[in-house]
C-alpha atoms as a PDB file:
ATOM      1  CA  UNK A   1      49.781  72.481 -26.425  1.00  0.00           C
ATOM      2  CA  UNK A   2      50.292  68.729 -27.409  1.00  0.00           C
ATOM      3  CA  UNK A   3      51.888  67.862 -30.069  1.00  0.00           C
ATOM      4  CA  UNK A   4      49.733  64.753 -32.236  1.00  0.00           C
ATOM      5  CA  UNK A   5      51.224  61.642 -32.014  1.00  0.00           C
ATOM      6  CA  UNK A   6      52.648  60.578 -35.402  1.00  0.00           C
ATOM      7  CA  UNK A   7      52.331  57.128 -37.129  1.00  0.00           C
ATOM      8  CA  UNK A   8      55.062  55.595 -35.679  1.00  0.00           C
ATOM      9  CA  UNK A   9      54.622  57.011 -32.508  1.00  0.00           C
ATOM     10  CA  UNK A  10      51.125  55.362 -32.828  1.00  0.00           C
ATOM     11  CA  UNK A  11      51.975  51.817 -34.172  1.00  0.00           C
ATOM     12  CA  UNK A  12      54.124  51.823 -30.825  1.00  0.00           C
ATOM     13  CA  UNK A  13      51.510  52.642 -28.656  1.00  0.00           C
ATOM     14  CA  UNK A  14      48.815  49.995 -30.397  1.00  0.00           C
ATOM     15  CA  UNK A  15      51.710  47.034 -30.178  1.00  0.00           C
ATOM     16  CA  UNK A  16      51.834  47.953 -26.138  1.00  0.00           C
ATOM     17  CA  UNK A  17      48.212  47.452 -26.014  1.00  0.00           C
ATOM     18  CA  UNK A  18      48.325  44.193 -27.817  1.00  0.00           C
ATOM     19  CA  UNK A  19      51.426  42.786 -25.999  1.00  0.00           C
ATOM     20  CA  UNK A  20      49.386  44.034 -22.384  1.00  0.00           C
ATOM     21  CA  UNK A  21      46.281  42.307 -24.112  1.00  0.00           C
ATOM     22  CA  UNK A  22      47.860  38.913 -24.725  1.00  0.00           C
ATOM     23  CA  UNK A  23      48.964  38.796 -21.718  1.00  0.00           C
ATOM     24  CA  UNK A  24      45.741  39.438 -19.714  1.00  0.00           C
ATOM     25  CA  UNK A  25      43.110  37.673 -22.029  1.00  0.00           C
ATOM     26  CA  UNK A  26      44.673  33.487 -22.169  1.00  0.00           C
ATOM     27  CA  UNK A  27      43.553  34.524 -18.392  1.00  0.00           C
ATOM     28  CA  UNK A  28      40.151  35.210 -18.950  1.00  0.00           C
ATOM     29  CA  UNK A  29      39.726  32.993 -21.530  1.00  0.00           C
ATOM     30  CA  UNK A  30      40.477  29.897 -19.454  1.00  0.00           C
ATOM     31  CA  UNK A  31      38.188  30.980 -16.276  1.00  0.00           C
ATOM     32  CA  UNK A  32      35.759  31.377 -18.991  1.00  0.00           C
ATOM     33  CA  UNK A  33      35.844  27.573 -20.514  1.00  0.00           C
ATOM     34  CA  UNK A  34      35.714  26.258 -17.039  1.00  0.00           C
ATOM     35  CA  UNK A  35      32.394  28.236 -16.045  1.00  0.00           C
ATOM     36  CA  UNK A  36      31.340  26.506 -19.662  1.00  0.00           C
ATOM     37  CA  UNK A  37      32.590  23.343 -18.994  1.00  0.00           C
ATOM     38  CA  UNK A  38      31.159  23.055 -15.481  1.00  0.00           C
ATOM     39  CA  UNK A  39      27.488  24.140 -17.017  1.00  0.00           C
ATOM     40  CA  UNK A  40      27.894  21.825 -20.089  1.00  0.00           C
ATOM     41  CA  UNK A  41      28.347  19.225 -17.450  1.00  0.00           C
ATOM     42  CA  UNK A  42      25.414  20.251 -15.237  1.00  0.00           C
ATOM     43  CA  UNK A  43      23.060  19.734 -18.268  1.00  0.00           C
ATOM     44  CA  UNK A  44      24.511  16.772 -19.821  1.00  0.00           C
ATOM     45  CA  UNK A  45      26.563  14.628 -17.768  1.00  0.00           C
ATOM     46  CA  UNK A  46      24.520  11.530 -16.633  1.00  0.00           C
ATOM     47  CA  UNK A  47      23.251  11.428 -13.503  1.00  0.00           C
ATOM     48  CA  UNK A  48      22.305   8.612 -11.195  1.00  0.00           C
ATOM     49  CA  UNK A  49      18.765   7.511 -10.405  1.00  0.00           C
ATOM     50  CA  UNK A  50      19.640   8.656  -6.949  1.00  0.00           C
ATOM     51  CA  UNK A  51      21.066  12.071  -8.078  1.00  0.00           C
ATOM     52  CA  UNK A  52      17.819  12.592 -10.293  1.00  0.00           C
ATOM     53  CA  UNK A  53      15.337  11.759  -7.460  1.00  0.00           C
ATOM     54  CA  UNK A  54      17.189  14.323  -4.701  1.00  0.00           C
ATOM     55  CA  UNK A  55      17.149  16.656  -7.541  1.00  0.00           C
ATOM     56  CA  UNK A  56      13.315  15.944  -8.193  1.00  0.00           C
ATOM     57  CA  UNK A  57      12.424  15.985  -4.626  1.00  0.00           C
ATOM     58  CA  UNK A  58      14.457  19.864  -3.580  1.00  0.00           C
ATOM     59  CA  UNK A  59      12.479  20.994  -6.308  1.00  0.00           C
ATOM     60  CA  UNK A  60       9.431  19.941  -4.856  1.00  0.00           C
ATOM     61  CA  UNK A  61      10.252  21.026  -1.509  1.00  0.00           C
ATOM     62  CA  UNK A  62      10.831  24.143  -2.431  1.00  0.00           C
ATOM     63  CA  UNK A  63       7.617  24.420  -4.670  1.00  0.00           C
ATOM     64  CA  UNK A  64       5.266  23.385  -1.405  1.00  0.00           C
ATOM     65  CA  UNK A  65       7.259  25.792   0.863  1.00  0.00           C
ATOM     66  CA  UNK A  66       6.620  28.909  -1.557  1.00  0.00           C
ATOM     67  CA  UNK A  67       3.097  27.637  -1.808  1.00  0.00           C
ATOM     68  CA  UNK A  68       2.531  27.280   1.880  1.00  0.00           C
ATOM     69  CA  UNK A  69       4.374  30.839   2.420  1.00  0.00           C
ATOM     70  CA  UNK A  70       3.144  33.119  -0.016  1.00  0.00           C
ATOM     71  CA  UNK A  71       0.404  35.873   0.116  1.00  0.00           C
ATOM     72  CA  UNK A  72      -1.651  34.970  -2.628  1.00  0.00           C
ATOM     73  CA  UNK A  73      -4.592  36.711  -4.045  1.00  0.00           C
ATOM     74  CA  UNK A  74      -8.008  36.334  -2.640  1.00  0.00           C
ATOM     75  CA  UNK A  75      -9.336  34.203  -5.245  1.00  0.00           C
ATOM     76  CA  UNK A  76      -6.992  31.555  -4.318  1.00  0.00           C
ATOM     77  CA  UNK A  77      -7.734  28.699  -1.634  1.00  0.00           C
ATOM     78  CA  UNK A  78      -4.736  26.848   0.412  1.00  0.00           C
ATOM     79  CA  UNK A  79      -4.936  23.482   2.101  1.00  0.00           C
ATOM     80  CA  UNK A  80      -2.739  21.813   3.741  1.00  0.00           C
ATOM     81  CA  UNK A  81      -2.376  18.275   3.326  1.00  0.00           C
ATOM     82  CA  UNK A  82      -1.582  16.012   6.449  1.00  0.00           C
ATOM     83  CA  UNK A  83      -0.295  12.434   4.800  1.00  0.00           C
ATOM     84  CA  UNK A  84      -1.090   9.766   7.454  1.00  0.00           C
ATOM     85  CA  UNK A  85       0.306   6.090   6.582  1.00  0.00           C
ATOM     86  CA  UNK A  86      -1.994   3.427   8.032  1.00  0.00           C
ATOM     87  CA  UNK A  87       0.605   0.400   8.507  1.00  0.00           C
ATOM     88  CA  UNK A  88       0.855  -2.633  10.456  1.00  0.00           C
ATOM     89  CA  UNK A  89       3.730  -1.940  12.234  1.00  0.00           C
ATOM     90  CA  UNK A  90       6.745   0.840  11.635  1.00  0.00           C
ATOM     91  CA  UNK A  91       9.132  -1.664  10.849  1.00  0.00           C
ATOM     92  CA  UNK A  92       9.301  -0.605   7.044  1.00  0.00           C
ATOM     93  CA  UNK A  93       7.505   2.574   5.860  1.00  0.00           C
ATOM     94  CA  UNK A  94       6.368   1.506   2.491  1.00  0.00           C
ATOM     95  CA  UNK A  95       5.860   4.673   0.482  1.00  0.00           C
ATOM     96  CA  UNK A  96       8.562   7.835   0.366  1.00  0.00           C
ATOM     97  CA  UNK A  97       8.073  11.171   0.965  1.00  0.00           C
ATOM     98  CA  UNK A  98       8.995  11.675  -2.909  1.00  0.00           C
ATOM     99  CA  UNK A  99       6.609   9.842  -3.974  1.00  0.00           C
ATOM    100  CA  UNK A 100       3.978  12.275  -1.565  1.00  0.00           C
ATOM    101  CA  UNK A 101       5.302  15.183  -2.951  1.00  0.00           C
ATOM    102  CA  UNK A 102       4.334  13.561  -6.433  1.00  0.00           C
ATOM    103  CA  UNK A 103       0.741  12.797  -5.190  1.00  0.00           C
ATOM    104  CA  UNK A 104       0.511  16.729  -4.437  1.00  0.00           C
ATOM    105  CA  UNK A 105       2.039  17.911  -7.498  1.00  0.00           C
ATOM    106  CA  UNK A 106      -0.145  15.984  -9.178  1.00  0.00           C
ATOM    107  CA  UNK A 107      -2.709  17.362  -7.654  1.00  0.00           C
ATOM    108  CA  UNK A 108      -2.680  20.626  -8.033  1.00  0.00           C
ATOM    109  CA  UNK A 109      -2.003  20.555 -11.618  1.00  0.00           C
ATOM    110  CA  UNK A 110      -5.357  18.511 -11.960  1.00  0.00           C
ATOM    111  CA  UNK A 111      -7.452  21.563  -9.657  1.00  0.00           C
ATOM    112  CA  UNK A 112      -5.655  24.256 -11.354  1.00  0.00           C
ATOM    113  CA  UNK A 113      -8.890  25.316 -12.959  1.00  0.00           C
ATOM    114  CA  UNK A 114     -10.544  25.540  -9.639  1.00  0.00           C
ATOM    115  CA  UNK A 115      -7.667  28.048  -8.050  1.00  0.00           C
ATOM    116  CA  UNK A 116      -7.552  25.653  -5.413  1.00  0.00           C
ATOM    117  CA  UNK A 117      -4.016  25.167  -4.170  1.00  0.00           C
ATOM    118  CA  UNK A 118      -2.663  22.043  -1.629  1.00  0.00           C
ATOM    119  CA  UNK A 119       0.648  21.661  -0.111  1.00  0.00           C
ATOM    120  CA  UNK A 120       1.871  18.726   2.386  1.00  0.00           C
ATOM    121  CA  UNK A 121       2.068  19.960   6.039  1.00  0.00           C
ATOM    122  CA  UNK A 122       2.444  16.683   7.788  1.00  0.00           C
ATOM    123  CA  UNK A 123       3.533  13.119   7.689  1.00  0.00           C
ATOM    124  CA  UNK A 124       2.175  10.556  10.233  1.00  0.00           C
ATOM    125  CA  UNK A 125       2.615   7.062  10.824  1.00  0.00           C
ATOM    126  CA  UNK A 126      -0.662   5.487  12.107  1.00  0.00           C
ATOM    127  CA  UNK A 127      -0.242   1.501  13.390  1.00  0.00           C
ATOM    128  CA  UNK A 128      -3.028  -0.343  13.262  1.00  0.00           C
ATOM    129  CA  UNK A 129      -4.282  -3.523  11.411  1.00  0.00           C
ATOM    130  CA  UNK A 130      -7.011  -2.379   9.413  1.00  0.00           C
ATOM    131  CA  UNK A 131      -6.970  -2.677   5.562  1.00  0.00           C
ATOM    132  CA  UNK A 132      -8.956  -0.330   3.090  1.00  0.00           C
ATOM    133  CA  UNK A 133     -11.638  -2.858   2.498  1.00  0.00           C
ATOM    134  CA  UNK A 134     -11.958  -3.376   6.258  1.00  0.00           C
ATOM    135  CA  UNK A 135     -12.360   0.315   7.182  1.00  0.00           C
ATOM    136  CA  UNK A 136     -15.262   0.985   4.254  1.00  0.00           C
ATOM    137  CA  UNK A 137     -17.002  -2.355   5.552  1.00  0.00           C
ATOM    138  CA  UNK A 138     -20.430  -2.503   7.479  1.00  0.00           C
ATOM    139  CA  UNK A 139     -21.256   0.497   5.779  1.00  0.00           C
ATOM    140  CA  UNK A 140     -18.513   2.494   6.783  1.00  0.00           C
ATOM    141  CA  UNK A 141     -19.656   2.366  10.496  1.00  0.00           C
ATOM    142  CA  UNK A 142     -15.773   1.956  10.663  1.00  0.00           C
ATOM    143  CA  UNK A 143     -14.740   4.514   8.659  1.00  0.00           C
ATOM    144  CA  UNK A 144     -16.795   6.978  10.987  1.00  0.00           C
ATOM    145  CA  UNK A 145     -15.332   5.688  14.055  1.00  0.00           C
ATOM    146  CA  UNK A 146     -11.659   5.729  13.118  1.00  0.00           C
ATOM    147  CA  UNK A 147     -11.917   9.837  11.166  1.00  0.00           C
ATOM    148  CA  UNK A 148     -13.296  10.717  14.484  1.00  0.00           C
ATOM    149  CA  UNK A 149     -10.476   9.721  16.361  1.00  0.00           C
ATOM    150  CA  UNK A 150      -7.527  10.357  14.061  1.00  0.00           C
ATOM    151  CA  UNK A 151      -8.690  13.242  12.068  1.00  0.00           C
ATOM    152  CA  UNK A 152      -7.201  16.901  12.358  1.00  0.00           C
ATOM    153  CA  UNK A 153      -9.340  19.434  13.077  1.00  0.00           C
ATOM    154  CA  UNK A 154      -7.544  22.143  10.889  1.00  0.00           C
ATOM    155  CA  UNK A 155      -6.206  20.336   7.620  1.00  0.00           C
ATOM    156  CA  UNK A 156      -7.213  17.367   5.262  1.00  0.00           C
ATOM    157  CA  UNK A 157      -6.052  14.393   5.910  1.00  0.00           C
ATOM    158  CA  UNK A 158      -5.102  11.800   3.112  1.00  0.00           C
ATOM    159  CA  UNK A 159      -4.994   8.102   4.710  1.00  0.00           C
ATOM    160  CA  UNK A 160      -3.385   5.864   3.288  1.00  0.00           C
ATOM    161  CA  UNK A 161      -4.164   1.999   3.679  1.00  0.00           C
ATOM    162  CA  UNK A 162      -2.550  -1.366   2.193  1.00  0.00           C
ATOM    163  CA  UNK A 163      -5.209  -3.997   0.758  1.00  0.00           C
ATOM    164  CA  UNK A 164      -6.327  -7.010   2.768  1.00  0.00           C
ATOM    165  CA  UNK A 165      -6.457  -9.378  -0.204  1.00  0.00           C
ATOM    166  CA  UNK A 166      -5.927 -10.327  -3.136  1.00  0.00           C
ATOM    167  CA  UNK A 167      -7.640  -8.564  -5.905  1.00  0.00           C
ATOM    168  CA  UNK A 168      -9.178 -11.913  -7.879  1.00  0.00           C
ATOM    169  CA  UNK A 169     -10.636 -14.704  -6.322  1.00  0.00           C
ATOM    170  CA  UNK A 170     -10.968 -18.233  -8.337  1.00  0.00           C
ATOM    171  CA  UNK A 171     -14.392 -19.800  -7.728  1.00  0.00           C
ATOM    172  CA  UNK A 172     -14.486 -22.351  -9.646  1.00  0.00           C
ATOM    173  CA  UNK A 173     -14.160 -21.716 -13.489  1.00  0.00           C
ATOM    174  CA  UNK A 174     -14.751 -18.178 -12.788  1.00  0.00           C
ATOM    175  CA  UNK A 175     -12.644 -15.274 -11.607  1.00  0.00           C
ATOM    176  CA  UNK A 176     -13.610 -12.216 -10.128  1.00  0.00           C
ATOM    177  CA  UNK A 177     -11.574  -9.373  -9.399  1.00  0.00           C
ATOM    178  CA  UNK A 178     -11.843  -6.164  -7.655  1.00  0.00           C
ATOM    179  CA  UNK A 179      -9.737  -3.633  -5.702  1.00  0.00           C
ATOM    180  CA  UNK A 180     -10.924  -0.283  -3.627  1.00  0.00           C
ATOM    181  CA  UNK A 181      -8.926   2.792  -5.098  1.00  0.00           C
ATOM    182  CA  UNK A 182     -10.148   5.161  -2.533  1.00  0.00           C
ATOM    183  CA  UNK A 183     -12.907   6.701  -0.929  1.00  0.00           C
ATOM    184  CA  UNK A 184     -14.585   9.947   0.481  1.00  0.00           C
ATOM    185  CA  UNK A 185     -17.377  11.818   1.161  1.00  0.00           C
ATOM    186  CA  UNK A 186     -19.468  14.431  -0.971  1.00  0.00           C
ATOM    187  CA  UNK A 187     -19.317  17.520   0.769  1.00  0.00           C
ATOM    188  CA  UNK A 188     -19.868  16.143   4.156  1.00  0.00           C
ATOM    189  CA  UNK A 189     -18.921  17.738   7.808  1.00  0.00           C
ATOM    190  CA  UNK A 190     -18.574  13.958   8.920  1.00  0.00           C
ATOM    191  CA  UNK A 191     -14.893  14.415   8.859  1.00  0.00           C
ATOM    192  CA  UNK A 192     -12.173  15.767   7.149  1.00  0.00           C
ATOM    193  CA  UNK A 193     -10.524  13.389   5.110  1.00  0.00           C
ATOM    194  CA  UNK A 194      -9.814  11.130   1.734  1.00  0.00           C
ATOM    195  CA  UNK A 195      -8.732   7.521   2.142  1.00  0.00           C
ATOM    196  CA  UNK A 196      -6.610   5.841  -0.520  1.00  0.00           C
ATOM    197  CA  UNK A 197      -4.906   2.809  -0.956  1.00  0.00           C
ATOM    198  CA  UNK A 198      -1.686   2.399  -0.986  1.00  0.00           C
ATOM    199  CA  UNK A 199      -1.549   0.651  -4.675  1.00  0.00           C
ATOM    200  CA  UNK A 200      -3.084   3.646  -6.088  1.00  0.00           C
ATOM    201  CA  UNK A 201      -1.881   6.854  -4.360  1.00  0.00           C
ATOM    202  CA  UNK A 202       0.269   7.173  -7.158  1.00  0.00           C
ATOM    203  CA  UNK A 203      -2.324   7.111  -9.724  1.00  0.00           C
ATOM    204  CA  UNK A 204      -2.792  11.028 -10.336  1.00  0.00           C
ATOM    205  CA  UNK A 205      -7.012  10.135 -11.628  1.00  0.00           C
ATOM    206  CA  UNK A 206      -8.044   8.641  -8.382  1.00  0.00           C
ATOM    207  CA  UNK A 207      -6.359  11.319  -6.079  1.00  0.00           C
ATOM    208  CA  UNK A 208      -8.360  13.857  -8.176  1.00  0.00           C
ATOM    209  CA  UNK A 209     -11.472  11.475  -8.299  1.00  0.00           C
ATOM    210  CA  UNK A 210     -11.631  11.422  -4.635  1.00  0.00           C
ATOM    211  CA  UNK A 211     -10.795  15.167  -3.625  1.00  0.00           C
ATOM    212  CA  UNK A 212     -13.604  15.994  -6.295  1.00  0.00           C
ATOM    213  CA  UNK A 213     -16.295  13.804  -3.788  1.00  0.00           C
ATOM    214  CA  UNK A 214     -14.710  15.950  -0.833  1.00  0.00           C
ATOM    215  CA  UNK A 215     -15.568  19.159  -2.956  1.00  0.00           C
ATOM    216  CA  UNK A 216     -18.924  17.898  -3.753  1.00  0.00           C
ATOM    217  CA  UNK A 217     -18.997  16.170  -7.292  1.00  0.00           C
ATOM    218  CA  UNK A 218     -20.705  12.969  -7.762  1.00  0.00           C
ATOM    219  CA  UNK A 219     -19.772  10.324 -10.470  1.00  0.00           C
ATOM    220  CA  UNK A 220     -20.844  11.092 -13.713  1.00  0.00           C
ATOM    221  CA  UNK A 221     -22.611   8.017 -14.014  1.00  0.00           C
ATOM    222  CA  UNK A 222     -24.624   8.811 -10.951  1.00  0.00           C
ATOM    223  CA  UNK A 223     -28.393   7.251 -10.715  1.00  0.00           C
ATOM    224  CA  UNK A 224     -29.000   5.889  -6.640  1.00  0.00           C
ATOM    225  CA  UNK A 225     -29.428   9.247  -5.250  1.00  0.00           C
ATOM    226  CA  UNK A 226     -31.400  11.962  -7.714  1.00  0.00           C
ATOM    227  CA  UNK A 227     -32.467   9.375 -10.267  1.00  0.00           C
ATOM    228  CA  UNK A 228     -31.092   8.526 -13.614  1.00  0.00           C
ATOM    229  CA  UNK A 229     -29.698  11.324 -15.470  1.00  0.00           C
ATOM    230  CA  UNK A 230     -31.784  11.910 -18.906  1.00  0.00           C
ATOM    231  CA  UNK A 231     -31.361  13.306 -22.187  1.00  0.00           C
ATOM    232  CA  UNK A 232     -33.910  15.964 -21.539  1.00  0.00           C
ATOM    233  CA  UNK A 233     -32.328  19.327 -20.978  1.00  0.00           C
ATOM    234  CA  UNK A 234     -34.602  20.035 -18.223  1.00  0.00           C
ATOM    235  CA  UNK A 235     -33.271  17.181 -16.227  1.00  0.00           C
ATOM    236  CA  UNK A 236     -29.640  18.041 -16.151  1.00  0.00           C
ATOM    237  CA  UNK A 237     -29.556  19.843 -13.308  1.00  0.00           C
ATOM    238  CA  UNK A 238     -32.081  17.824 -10.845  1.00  0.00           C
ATOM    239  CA  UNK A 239     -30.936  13.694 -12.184  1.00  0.00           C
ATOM    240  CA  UNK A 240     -27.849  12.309 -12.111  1.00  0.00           C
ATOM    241  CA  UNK A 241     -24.697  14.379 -10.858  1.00  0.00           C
ATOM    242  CA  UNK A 242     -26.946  17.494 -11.183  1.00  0.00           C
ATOM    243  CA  UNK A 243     -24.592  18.800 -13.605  1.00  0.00           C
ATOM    244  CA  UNK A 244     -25.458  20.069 -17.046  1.00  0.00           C
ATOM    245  CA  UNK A 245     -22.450  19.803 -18.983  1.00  0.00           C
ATOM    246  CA  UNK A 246     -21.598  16.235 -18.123  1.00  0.00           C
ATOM    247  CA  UNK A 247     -24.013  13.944 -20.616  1.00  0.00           C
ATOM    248  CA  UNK A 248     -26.021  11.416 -19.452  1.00  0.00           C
ATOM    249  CA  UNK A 249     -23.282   8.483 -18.451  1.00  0.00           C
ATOM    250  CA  UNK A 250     -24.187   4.901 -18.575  1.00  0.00           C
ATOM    251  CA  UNK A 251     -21.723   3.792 -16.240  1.00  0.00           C
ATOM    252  CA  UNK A 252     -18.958   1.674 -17.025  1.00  0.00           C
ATOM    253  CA  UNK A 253     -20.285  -1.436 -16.673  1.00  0.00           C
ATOM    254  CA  UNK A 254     -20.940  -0.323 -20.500  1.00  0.00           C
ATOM    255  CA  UNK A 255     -17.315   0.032 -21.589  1.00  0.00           C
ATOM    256  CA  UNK A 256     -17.535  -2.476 -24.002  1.00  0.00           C
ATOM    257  CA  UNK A 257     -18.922  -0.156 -26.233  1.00  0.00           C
ATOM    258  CA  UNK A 258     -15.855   2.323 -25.745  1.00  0.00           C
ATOM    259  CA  UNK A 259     -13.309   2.493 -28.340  1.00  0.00           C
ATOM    260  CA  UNK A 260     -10.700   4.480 -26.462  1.00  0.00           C
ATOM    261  CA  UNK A 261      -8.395   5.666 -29.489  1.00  0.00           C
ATOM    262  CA  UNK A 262     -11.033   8.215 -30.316  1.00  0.00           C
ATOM    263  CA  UNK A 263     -12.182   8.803 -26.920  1.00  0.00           C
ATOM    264  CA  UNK A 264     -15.682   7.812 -27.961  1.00  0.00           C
ATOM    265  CA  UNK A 265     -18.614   5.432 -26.575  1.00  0.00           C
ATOM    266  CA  UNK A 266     -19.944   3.871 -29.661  1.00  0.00           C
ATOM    267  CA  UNK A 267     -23.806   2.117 -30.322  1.00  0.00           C
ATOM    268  CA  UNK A 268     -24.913   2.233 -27.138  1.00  0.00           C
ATOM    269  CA  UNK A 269     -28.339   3.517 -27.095  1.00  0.00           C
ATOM    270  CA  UNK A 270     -31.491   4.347 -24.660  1.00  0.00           C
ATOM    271  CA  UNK A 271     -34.536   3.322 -24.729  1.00  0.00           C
ATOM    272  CA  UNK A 272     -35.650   6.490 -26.875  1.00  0.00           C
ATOM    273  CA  UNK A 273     -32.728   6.027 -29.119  1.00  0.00           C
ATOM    274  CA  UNK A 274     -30.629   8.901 -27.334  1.00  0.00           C
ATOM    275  CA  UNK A 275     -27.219   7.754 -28.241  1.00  0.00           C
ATOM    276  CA  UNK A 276     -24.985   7.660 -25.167  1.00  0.00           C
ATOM    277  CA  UNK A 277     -21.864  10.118 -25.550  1.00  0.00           C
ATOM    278  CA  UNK A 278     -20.016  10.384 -22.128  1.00  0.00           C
ATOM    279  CA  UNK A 279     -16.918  12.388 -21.305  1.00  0.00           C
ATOM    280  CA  UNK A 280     -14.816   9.196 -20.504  1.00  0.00           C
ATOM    281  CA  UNK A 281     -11.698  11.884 -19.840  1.00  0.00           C
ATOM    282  CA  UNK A 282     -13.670  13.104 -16.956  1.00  0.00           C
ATOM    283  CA  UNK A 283     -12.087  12.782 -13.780  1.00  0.00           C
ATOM    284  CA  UNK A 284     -15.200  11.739 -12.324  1.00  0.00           C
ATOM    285  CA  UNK A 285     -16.210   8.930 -14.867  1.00  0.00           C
ATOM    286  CA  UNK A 286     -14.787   5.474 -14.356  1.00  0.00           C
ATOM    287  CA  UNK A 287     -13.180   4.785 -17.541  1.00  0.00           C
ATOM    288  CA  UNK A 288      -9.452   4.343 -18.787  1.00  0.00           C
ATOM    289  CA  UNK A 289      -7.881   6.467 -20.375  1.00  0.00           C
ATOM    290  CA  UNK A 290      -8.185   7.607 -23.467  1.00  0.00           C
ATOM    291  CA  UNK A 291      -5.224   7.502 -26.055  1.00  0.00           C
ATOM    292  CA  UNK A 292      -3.302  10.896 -25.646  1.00  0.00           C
ATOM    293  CA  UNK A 293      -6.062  12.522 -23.668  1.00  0.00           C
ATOM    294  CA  UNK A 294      -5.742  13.877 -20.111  1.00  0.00           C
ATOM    295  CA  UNK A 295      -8.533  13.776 -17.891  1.00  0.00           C
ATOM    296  CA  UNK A 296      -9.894  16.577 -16.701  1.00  0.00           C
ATOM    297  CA  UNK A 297     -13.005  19.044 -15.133  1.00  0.00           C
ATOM    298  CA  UNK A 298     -15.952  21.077 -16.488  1.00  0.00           C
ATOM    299  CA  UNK A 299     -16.746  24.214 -16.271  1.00  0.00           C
ATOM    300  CA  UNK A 300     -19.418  23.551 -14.545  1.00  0.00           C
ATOM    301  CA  UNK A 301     -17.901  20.692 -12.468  1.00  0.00           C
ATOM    302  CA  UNK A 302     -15.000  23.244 -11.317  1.00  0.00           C
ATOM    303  CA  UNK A 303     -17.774  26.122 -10.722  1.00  0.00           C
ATOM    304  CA  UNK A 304     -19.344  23.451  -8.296  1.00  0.00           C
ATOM    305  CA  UNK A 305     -16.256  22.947  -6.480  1.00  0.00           C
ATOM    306  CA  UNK A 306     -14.990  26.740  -6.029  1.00  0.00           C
ATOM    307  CA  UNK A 307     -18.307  27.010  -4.395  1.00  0.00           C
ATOM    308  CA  UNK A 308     -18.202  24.543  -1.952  1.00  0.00           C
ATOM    309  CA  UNK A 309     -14.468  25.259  -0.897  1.00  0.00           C
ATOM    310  CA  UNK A 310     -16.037  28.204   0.111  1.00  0.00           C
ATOM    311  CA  UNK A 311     -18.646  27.008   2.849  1.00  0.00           C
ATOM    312  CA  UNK A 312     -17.634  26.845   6.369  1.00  0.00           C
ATOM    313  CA  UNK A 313     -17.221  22.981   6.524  1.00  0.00           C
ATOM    314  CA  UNK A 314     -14.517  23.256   3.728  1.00  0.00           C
ATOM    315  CA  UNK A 315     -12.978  26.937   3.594  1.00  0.00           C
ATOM    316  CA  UNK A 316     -12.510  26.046   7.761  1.00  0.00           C
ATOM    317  CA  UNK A 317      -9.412  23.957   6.254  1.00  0.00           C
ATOM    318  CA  UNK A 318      -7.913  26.330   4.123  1.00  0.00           C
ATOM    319  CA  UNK A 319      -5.099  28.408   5.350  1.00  0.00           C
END
């Protein structure tokens, strides 16, 4: 049987385990503040523009790629996105594919709602003269003729034009000014596409704008096709965008009446006295926007669009 250790026996053995101690810990101690250094740096060293915009674009990469890979549930819709660059010549390829990546980002964060998910596929470079306001000219005879011979038959395309003009012209004392953001058509098997310009492919309203006419939404401020939307509850869903929880819009040719820092359209009246009260934050309206307000869908708008991504001439795309 052991004998117990006594005290001094003990204070012997606890000053070997310190000296052994002292001589392993410095050791670990060190590796330690050099892991801690080497993170401290990773979050707050200062990085270049260029270190920042690699970092930016990985991150996006890999955010499309698990997109474009994954199994995701039923509910959900994919489509791929095929980028095509209308240019002149391929001398100098104006836009990068950061920027792209941006444009989809964007975009899905704007159809969230809709469980609608896009991710870039493909990046073409189509040469050609043509400007935006040339290809939506003579009606968009044009436009037909050039989605029927560059469009893919399996994704959306996004083209992507420069302007042929300035956007005022001087005529005389007055000036006029003008500039095509983008185009496309509402819910139409005519082709597969949504044209943008290359000035505003960056702007994260149009992009939405426009893939809301591919998915079938009108402007709010619609009035040509079904008539003039009214205040009469009955007429919500037969005038105007057909949509009931849009209000009746009076376009923006109105805007003066707008006072934007509380999102509100102010005095304007019909001809009952129905004051006007349109959601200028809608990503279908065609106002600025509003202070510290993000645009965004209805319900009902984003119940529209879930339905048609689900007919043949859109679902077809999806993936």
């Amino acid at each position: 049987m052991k004998k117990p250790l006594k005290y001094v026996e003990m204070q012997k053995l606890f000053l070997i385990i310190y000296l052994l101690a002292l001589l392993i810990l410095p050791q670990n101690v060190l590796f330690s503040q050099i892991q801690e250094t080497k993170n401290w740096c990773n979050l707050n060293c200062e990085y270049t523009e260029a270190d920042q915009q690699n970092a930016e674009l990985i991150h996006l990469r890999m955010q499309n790629d698990s997109i474009k890979a994954s199994i995701l549930q039923e509910a959900f819709l994919r489509f791929p996105l095929r980028f095509a660059l209308v240019q002149k010549d391929s001398t100098d390829i104006d836009i990068k594919e950061l920027e792209l990546r941006r444009v989809v980002d964007n975009l899905n964060k704007a159809f969230e709602p809709t469980r609608f998910v896009f991710y870039l596929s493909q990046i073409d470079l189509i040469l050609t003269d043509l400007s935006i306001e040339e290809l939506s000219a003579n009606n968009f005879n044009r436009y037909d003729k050039f989605s029927q011979r560059n469009d893919l038959t399996d994704m959306i395309t996004v083209y992507i034009l420069d302007h042929a003009k300035d956007f005022c012209v001087e005529e005389g004392n007055s000036v006029s000014c003008g500039r095509t953001g983008g185009f496309a058509y509402i819910l139409s098997d005519r082709n597969n596409n949504v044209v943008l310009s290359q000035f505003d492919v960056t702007d994260s309203k149009i992009v939405a704008h426009e893939f809301g006419h591919f998915f079938g939404l009108f402007h709010t401020f619609e009035e040509h096709i079904f008539g003039k939307d009214t205040f009469d509850a009955a007429d919500c869903g037969e005038k105007g965008d057909r949509i009931c929880d849009t209000p009746p819009d009076p376009g923006a040719v109105y805007e003066i009446y707008v006072n934007y820092s509380t999102c509100q359209m102010v005095g304007l009246e019909d001809e009952n006295g129905n004051k006007y009260q349109p959601l200028l934050d809608n990503y279908m309206s065609y106002y600025k926007p509003c202070y510290l307000k993000e645009y965004s869908f209805t319900p009902e708008q984003i119940l529209k669009m879930q339905v048609a991504g689900r007919l043949d001439i859109r679902k077809r795309l999806s993936k």
